[in-house]
PDB file of N, CA and C in Angstrom:
ATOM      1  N   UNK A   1      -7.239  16.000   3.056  1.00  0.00           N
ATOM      2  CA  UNK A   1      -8.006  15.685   4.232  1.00  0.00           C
ATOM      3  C   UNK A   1      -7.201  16.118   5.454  1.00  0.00           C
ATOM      4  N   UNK A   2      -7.637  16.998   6.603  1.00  0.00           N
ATOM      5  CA  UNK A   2      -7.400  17.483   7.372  1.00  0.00           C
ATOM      6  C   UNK A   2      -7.308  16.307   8.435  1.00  0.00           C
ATOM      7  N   UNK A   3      -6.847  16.152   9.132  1.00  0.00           N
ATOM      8  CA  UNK A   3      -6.036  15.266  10.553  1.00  0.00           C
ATOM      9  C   UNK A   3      -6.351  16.552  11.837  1.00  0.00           C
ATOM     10  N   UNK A   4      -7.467  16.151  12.544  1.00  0.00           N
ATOM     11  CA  UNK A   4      -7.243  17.175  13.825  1.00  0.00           C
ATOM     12  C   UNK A   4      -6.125  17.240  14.476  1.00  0.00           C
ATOM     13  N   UNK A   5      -5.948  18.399  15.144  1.00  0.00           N
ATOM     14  CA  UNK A   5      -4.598  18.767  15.843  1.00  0.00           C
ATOM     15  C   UNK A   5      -4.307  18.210  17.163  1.00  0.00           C
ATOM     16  N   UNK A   6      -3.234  18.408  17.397  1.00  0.00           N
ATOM     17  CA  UNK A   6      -2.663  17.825  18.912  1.00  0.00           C
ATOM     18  C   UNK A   6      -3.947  18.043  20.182  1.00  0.00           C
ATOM     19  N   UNK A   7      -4.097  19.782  20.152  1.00  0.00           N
ATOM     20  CA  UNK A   7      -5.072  20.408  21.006  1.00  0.00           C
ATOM     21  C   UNK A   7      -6.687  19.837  20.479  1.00  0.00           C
ATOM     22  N   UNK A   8      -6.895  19.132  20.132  1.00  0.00           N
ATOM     23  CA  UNK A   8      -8.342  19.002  19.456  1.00  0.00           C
ATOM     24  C   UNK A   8      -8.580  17.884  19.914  1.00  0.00           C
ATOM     25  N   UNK A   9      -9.843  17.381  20.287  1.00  0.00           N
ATOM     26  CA  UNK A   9     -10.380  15.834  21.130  1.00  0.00           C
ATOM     27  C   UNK A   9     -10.180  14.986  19.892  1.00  0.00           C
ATOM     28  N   UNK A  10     -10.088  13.515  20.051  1.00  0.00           N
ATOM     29  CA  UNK A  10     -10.270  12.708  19.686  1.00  0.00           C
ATOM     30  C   UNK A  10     -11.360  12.622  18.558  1.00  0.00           C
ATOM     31  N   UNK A  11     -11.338  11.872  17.297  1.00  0.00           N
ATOM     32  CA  UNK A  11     -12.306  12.114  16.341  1.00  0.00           C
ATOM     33  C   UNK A  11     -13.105  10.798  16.694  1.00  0.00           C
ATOM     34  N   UNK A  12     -14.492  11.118  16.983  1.00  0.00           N
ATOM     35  CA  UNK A  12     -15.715  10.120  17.105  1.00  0.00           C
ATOM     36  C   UNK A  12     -15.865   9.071  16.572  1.00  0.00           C
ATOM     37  N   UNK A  13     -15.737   7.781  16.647  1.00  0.00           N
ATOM     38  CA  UNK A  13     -15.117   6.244  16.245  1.00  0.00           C
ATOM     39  C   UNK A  13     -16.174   6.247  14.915  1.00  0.00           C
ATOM     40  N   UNK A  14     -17.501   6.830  14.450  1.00  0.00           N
ATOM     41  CA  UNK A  14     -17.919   6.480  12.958  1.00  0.00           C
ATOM     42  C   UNK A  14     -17.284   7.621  12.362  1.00  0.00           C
ATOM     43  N   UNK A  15     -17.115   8.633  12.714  1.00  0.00           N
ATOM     44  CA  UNK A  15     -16.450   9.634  11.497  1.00  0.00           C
ATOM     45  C   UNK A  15     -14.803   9.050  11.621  1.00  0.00           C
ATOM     46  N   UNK A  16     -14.416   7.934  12.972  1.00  0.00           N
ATOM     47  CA  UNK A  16     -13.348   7.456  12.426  1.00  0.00           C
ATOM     48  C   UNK A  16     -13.107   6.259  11.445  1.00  0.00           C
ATOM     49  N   UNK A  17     -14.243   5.658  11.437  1.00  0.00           N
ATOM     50  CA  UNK A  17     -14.385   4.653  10.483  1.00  0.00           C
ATOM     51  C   UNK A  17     -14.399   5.103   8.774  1.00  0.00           C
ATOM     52  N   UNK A  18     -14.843   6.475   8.941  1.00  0.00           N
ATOM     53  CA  UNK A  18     -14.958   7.020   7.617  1.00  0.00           C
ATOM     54  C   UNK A  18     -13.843   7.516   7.315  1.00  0.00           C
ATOM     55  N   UNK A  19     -13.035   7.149   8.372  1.00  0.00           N
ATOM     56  CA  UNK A  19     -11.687   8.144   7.712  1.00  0.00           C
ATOM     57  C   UNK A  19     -11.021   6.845   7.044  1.00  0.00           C
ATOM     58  N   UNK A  20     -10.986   5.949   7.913  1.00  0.00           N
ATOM     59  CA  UNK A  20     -10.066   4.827   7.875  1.00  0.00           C
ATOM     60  C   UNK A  20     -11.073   4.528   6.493  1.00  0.00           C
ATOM     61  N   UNK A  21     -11.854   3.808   6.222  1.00  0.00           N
ATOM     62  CA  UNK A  21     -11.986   3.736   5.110  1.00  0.00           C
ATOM     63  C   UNK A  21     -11.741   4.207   3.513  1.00  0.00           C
ATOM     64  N   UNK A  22     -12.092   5.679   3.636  1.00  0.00           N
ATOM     65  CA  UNK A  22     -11.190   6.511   2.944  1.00  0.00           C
ATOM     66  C   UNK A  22      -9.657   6.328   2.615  1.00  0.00           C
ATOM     67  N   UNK A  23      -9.050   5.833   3.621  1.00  0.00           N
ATOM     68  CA  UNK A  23      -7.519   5.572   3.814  1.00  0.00           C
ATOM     69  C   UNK A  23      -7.234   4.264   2.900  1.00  0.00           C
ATOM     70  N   UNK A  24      -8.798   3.478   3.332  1.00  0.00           N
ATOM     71  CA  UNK A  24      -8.331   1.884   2.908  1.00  0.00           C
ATOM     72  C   UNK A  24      -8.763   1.627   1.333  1.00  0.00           C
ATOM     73  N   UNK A  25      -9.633   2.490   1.275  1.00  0.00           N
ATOM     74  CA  UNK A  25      -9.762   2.955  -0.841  1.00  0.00           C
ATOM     75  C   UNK A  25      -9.095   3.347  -1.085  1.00  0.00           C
ATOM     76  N   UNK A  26      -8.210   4.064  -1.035  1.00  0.00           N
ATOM     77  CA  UNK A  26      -7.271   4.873  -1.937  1.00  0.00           C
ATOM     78  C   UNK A  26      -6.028   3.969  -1.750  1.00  0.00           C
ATOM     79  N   UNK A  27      -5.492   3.231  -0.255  1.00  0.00           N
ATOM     80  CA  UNK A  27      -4.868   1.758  -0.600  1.00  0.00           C
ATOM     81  C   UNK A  27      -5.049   0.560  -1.529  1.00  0.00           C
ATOM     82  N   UNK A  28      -6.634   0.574  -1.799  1.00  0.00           N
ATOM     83  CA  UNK A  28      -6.371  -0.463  -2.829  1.00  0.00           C
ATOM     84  C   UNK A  28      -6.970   0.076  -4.291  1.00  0.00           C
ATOM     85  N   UNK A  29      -6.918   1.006  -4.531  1.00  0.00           N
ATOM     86  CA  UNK A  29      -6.847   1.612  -5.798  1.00  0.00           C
ATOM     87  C   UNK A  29      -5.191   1.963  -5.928  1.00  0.00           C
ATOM     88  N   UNK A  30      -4.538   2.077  -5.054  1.00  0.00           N
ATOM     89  CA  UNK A  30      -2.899   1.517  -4.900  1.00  0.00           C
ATOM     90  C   UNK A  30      -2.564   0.565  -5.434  1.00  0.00           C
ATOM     91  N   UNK A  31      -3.047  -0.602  -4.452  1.00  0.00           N
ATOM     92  CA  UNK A  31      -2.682  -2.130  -5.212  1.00  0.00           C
ATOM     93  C   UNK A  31      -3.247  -2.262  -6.064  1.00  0.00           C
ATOM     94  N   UNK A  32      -4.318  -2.035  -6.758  1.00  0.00           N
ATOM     95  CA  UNK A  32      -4.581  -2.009  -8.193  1.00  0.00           C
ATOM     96  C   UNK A  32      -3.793  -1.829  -9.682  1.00  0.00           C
ATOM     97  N   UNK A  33      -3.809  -0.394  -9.247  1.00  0.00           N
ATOM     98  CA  UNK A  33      -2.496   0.217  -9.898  1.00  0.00           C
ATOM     99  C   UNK A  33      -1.237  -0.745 -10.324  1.00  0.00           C
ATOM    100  N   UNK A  34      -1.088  -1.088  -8.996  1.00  0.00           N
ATOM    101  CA  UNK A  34       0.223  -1.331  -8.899  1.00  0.00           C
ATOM    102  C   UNK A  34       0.443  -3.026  -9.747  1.00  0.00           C
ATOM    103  N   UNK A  35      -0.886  -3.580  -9.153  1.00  0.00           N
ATOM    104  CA  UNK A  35      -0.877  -4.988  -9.519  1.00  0.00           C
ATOM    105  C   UNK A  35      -1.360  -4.835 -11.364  1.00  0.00           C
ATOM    106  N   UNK A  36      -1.820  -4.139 -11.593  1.00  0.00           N
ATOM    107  CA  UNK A  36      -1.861  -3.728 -13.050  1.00  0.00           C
ATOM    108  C   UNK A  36      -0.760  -3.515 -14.029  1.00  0.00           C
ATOM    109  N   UNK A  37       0.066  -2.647 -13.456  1.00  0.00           N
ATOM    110  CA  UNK A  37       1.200  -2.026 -13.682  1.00  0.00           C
ATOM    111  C   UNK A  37       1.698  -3.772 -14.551  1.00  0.00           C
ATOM    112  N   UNK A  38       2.349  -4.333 -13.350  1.00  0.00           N
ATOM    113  CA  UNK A  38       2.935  -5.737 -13.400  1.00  0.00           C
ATOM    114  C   UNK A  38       2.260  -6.403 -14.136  1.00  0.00           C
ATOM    115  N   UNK A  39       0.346  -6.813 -14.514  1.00  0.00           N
ATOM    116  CA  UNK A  39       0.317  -7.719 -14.923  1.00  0.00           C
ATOM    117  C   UNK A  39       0.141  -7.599 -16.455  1.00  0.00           C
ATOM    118  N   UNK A  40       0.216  -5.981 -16.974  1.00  0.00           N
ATOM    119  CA  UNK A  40       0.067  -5.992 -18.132  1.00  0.00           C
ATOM    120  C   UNK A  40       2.167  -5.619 -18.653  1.00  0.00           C
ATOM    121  N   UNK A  41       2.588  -5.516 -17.849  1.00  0.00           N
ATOM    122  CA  UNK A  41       4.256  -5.692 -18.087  1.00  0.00           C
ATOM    123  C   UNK A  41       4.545  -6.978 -18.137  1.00  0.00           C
ATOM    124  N   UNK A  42       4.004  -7.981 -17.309  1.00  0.00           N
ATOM    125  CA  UNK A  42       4.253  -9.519 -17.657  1.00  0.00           C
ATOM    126  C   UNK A  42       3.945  -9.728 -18.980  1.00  0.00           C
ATOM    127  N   UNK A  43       2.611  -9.323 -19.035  1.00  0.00           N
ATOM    128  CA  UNK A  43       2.133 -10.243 -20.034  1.00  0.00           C
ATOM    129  C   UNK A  43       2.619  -9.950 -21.862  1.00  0.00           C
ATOM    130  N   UNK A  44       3.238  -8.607 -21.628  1.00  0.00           N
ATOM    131  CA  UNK A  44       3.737  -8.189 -22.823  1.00  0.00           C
ATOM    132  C   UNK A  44       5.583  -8.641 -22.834  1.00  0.00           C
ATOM    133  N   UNK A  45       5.749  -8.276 -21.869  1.00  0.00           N
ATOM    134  CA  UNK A  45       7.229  -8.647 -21.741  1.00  0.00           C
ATOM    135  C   UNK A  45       7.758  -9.966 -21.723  1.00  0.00           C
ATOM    136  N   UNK A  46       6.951 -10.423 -20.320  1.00  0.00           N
ATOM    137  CA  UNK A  46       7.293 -11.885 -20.319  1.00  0.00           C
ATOM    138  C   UNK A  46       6.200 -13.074 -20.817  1.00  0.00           C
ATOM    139  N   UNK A  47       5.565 -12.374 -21.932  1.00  0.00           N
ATOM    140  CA  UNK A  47       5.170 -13.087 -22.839  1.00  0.00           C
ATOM    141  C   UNK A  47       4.254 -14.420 -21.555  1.00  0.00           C
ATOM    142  N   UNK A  48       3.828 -13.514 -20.518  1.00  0.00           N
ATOM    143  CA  UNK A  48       2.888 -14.920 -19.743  1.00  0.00           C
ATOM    144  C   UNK A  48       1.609 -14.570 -20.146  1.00  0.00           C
ATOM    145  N   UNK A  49       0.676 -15.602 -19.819  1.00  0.00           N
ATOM    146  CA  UNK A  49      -0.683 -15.389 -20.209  1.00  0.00           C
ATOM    147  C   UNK A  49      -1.341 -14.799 -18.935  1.00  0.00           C
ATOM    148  N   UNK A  50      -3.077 -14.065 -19.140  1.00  0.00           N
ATOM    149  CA  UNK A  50      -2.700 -13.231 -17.944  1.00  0.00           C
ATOM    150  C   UNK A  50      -3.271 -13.601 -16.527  1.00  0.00           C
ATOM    151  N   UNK A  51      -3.358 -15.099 -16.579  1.00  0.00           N
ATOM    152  CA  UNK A  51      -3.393 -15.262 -14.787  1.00  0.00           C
ATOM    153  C   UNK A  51      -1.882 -15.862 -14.796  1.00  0.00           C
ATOM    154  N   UNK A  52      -1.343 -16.191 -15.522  1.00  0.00           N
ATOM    155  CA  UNK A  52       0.148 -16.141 -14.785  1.00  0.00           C
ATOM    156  C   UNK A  52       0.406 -14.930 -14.538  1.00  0.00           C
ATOM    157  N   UNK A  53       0.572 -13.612 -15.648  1.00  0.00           N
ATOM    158  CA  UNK A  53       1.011 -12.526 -15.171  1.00  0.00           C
ATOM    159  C   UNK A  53       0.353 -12.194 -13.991  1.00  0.00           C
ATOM    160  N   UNK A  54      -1.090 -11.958 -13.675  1.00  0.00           N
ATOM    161  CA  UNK A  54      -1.112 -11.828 -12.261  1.00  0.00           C
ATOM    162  C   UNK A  54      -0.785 -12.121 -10.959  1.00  0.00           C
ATOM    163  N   UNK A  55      -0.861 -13.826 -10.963  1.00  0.00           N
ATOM    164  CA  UNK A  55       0.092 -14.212 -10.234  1.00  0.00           C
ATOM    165  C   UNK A  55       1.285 -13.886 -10.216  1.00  0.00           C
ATOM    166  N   UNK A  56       2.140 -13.644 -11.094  1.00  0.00           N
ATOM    167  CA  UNK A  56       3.561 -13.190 -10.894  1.00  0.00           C
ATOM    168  C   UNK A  56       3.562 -11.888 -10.689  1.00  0.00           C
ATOM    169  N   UNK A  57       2.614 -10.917 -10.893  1.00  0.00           N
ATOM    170  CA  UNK A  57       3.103  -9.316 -10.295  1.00  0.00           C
ATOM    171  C   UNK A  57       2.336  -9.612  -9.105  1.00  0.00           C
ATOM    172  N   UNK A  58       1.500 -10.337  -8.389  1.00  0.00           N
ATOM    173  CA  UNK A  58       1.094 -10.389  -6.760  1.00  0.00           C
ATOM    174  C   UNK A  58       2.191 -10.844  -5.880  1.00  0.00           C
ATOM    175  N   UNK A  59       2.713 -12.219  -6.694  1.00  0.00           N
ATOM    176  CA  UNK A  59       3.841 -12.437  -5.630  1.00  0.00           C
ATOM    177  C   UNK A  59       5.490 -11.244  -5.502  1.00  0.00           C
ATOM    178  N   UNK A  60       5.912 -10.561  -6.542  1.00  0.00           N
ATOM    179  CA  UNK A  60       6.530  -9.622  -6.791  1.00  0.00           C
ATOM    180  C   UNK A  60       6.141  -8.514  -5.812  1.00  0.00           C
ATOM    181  N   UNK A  61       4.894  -8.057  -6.033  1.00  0.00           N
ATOM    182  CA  UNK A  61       4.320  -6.925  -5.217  1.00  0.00           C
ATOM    183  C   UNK A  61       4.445  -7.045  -3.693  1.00  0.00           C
ATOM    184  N   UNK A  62       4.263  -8.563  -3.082  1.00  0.00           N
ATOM    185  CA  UNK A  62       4.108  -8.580  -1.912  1.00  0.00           C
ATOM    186  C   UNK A  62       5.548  -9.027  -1.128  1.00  0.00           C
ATOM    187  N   UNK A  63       6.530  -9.315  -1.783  1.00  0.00           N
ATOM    188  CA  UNK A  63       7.788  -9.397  -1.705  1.00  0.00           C
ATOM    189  C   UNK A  63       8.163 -11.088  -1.570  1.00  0.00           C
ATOM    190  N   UNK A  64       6.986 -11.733  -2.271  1.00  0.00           N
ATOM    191  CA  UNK A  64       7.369 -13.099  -2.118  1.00  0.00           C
ATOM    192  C   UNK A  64       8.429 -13.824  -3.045  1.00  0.00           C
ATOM    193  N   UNK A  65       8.529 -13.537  -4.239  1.00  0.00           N
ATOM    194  CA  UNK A  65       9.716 -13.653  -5.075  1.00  0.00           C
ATOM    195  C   UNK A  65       8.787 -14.060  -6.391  1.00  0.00           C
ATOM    196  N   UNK A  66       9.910 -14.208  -7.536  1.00  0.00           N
ATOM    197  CA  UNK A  66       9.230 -14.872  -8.772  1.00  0.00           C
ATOM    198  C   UNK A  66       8.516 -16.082  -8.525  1.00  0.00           C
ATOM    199  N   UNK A  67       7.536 -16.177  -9.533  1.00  0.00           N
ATOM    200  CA  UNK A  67       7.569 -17.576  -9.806  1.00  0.00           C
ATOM    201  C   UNK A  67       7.606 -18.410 -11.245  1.00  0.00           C
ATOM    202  N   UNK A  68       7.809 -17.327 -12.360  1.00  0.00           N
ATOM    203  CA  UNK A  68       8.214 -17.761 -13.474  1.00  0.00           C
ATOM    204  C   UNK A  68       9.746 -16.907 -14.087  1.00  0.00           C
ATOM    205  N   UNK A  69      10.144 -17.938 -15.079  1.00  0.00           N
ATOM    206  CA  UNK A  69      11.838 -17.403 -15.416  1.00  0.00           C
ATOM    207  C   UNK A  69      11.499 -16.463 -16.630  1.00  0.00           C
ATOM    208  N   UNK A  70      11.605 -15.118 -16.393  1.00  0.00           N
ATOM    209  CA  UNK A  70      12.377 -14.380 -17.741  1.00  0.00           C
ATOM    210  C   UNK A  70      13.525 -14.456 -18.469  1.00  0.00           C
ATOM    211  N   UNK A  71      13.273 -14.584 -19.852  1.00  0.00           N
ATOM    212  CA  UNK A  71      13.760 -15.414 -20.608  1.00  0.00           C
ATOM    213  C   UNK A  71      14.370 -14.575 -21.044  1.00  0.00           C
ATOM    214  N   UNK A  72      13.807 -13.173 -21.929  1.00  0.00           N
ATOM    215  CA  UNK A  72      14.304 -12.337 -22.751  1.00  0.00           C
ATOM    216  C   UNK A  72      14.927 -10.940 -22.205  1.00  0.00           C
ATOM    217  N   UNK A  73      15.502 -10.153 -22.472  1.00  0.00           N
ATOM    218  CA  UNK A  73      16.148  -9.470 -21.703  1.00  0.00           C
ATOM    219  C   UNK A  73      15.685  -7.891 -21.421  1.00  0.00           C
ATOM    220  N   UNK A  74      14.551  -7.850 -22.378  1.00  0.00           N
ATOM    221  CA  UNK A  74      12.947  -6.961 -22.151  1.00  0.00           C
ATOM    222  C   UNK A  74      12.411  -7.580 -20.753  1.00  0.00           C
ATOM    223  N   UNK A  75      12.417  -9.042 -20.677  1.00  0.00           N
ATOM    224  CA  UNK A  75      11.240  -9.169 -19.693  1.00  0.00           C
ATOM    225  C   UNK A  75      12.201  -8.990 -18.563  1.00  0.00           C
ATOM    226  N   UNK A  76      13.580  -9.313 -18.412  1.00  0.00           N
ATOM    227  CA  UNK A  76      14.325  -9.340 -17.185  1.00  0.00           C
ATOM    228  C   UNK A  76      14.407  -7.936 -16.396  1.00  0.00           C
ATOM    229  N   UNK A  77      14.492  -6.778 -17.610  1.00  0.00           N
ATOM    230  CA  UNK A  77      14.773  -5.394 -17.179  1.00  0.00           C
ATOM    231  C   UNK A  77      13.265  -5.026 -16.984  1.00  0.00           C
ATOM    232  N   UNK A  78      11.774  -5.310 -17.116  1.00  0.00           N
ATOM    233  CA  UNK A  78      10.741  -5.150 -17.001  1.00  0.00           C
ATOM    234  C   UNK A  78      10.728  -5.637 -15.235  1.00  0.00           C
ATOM    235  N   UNK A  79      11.108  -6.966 -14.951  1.00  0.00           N
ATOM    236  CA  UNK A  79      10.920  -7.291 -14.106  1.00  0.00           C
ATOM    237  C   UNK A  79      12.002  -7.075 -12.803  1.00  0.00           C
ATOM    238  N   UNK A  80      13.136  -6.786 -13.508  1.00  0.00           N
ATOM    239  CA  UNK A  80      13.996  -6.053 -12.457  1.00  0.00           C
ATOM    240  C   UNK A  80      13.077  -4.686 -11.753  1.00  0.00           C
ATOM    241  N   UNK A  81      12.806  -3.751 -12.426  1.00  0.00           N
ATOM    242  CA  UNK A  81      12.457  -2.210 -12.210  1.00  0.00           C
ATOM    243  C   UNK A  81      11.200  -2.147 -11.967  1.00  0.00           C
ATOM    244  N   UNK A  82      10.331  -3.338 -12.112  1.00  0.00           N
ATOM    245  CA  UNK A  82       9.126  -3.648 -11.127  1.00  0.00           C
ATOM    246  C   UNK A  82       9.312  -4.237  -9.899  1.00  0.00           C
ATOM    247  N   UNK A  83      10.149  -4.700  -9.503  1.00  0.00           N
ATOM    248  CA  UNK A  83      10.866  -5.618  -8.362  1.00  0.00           C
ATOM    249  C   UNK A  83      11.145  -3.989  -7.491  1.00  0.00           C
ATOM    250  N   UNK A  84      11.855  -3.318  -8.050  1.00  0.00           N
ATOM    251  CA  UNK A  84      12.264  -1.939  -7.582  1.00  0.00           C
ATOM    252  C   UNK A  84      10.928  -1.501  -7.006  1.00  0.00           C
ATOM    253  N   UNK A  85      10.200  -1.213  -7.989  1.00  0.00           N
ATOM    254  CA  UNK A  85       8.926  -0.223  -7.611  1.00  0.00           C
ATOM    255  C   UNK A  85       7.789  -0.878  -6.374  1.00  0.00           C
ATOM    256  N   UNK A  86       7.756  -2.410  -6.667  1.00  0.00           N
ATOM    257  CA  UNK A  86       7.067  -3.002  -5.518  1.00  0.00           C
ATOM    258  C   UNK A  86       7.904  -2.740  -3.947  1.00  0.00           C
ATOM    259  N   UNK A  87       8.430  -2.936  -4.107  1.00  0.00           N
ATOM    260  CA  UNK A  87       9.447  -2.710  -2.755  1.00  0.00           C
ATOM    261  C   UNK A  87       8.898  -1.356  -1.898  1.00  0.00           C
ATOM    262  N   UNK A  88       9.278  -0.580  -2.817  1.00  0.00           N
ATOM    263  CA  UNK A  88       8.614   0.994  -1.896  1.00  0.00           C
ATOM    264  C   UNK A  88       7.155   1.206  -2.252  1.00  0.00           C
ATOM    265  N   UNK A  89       6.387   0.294  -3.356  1.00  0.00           N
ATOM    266  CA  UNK A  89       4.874   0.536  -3.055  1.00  0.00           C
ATOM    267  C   UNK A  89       4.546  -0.200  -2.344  1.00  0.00           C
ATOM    268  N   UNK A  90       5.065  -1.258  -1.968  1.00  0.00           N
ATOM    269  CA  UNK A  90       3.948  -1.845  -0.394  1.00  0.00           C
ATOM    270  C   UNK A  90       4.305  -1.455   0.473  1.00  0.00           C
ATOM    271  N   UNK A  91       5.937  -0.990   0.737  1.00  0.00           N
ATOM    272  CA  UNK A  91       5.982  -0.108   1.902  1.00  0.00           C
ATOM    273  C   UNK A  91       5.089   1.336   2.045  1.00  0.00           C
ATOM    274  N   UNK A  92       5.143   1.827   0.655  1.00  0.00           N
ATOM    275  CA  UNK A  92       4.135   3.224   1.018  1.00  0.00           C
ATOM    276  C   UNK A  92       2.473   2.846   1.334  1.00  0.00           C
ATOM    277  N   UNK A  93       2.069   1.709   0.492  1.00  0.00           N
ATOM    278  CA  UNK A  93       0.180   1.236   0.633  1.00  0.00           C
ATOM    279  C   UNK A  93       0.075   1.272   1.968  1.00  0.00           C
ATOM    280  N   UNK A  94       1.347   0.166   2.706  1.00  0.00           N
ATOM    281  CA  UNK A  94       1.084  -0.173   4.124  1.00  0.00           C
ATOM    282  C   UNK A  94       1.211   1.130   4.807  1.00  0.00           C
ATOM    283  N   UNK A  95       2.100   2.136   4.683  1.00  0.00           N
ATOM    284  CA  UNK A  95       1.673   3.156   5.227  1.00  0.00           C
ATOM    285  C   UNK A  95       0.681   4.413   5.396  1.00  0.00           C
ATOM    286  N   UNK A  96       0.262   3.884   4.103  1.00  0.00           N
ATOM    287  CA  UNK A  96      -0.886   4.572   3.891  1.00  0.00           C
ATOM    288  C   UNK A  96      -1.791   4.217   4.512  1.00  0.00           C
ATOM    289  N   UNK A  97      -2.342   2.755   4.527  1.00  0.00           N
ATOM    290  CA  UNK A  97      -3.323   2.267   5.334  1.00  0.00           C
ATOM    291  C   UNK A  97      -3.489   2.066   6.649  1.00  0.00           C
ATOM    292  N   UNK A  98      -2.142   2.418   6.959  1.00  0.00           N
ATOM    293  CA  UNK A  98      -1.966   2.368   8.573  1.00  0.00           C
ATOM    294  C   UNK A  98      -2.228   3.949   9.257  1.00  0.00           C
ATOM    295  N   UNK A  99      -1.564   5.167   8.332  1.00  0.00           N
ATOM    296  CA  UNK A  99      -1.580   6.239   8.517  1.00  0.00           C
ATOM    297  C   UNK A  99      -2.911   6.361   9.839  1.00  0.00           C
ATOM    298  N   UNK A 100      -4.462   6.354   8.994  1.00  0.00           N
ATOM    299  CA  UNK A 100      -4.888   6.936  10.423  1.00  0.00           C
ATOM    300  C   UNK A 100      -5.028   6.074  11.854  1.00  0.00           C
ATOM    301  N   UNK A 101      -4.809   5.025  11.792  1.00  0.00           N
ATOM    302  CA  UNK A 101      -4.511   3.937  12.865  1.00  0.00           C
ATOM    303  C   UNK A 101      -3.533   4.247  13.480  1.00  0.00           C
ATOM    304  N   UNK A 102      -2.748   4.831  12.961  1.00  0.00           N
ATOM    305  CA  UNK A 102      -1.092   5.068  14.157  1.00  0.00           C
ATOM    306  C   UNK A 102      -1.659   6.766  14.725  1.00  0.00           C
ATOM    307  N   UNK A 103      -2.089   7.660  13.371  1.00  0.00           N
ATOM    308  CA  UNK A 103      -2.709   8.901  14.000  1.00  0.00           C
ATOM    309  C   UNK A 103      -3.290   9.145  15.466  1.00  0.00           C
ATOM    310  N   UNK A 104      -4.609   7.748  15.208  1.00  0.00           N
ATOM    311  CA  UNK A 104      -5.744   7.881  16.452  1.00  0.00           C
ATOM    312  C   UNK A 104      -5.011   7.247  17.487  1.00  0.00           C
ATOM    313  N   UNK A 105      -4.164   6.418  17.031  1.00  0.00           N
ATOM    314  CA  UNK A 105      -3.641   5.933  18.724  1.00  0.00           C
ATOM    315  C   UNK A 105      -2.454   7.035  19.495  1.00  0.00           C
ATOM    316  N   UNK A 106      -1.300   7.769  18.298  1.00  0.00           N
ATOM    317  CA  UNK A 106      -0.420   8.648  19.473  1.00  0.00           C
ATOM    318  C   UNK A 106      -1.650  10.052  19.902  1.00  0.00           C
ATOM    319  N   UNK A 107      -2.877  10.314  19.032  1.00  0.00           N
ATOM    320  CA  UNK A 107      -3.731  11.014  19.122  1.00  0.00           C
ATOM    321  C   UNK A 107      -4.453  10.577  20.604  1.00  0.00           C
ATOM    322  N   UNK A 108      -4.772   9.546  20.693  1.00  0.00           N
ATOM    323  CA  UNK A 108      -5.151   9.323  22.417  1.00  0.00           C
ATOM    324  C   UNK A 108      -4.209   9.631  22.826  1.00  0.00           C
ATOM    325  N   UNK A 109      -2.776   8.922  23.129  1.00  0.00           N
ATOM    326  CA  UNK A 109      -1.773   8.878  24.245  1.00  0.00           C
ATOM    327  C   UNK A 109      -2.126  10.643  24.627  1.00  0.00           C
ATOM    328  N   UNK A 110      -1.724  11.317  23.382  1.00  0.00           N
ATOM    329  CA  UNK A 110      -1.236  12.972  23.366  1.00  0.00           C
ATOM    330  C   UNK A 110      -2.459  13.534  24.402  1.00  0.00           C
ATOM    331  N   UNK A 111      -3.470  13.086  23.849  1.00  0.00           N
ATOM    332  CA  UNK A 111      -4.378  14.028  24.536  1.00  0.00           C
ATOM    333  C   UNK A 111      -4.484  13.198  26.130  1.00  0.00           C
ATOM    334  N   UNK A 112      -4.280  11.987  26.495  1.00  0.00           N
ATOM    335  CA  UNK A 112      -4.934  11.874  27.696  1.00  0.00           C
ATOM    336  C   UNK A 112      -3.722  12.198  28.899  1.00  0.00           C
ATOM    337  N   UNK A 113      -2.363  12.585  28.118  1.00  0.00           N
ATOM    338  CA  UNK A 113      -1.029  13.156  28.723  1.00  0.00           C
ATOM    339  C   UNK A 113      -1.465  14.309  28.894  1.00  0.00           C
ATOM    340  N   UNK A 114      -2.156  15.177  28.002  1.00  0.00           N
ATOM    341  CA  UNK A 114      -2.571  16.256  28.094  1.00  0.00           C
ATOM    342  C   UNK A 114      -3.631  16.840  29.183  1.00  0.00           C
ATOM    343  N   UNK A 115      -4.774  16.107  29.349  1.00  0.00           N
ATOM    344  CA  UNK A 115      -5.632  16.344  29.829  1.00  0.00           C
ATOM    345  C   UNK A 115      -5.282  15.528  31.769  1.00  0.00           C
ATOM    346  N   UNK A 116      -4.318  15.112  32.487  1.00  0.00           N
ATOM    347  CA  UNK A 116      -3.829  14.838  33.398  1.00  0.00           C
ATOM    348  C   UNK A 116      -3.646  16.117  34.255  1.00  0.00           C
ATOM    349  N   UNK A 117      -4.171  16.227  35.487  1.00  0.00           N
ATOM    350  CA  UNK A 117      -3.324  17.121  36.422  1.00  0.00           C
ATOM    351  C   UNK A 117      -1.499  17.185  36.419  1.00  0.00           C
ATOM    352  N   UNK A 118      -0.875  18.227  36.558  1.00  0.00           N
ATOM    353  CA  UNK A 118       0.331  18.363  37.186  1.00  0.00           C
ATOM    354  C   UNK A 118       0.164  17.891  39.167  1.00  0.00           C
TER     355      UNK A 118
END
């Protein structure tokens, strides 16, 4: 998906809604993923059933901490190297979902610096 350029007007607030949306599906087919990832690694590893495992890869994912003890040393290294991977996937989702929101706003500043008399 193309991002208009510096020189190019502002994109029209419903084809910006369609962008941002676009942005905000493919974020949570992210957290999906991601919360999947974890809750079928809980539930095999750390032997939880699977609304504990979900609960425990949501709070993991979102950087809130455990809330059940791995016991075995499958589930500890499961849950170490998911601990890893959540870390830089909510930092990347959130940037993903922010992506065209930070776009359209230095995208105004640029252009209305631009479009000013000297």
């Amino acid at each position: 998906m193309k991002l208009e350029q510096r020189k190019q007007k502002v994109l029209p607030l419903p084809q910006f809604f369609i962008r941002l949306g676009r942005y905000g599906f493919f974020s949570l087919i992210l957290i999906t993923f991601s919360v999947g990832i974890g809750v079928f690694g809980y539930n095999y590893f750390g032997r939880l059933n699977w609304l504990d495992s979900f609960h425990m890869s949501c709070m993991i994912l979102t950087g809130m901490g455990p809330v059940a003890e791995m016991t075995s040393e499958s589930a500890i290294l499961f849950s170490s190297f998911y601990a890893l991977y959540s870390g830089i996937a909510f930092l990347s989702i959130t940037a993903v979902f922010l992506a065209p929101i930070v776009h359209r706003l230095l995208h105004i500043l640029q252009v209305d610096r631009d479009d000013k008399p000297n």
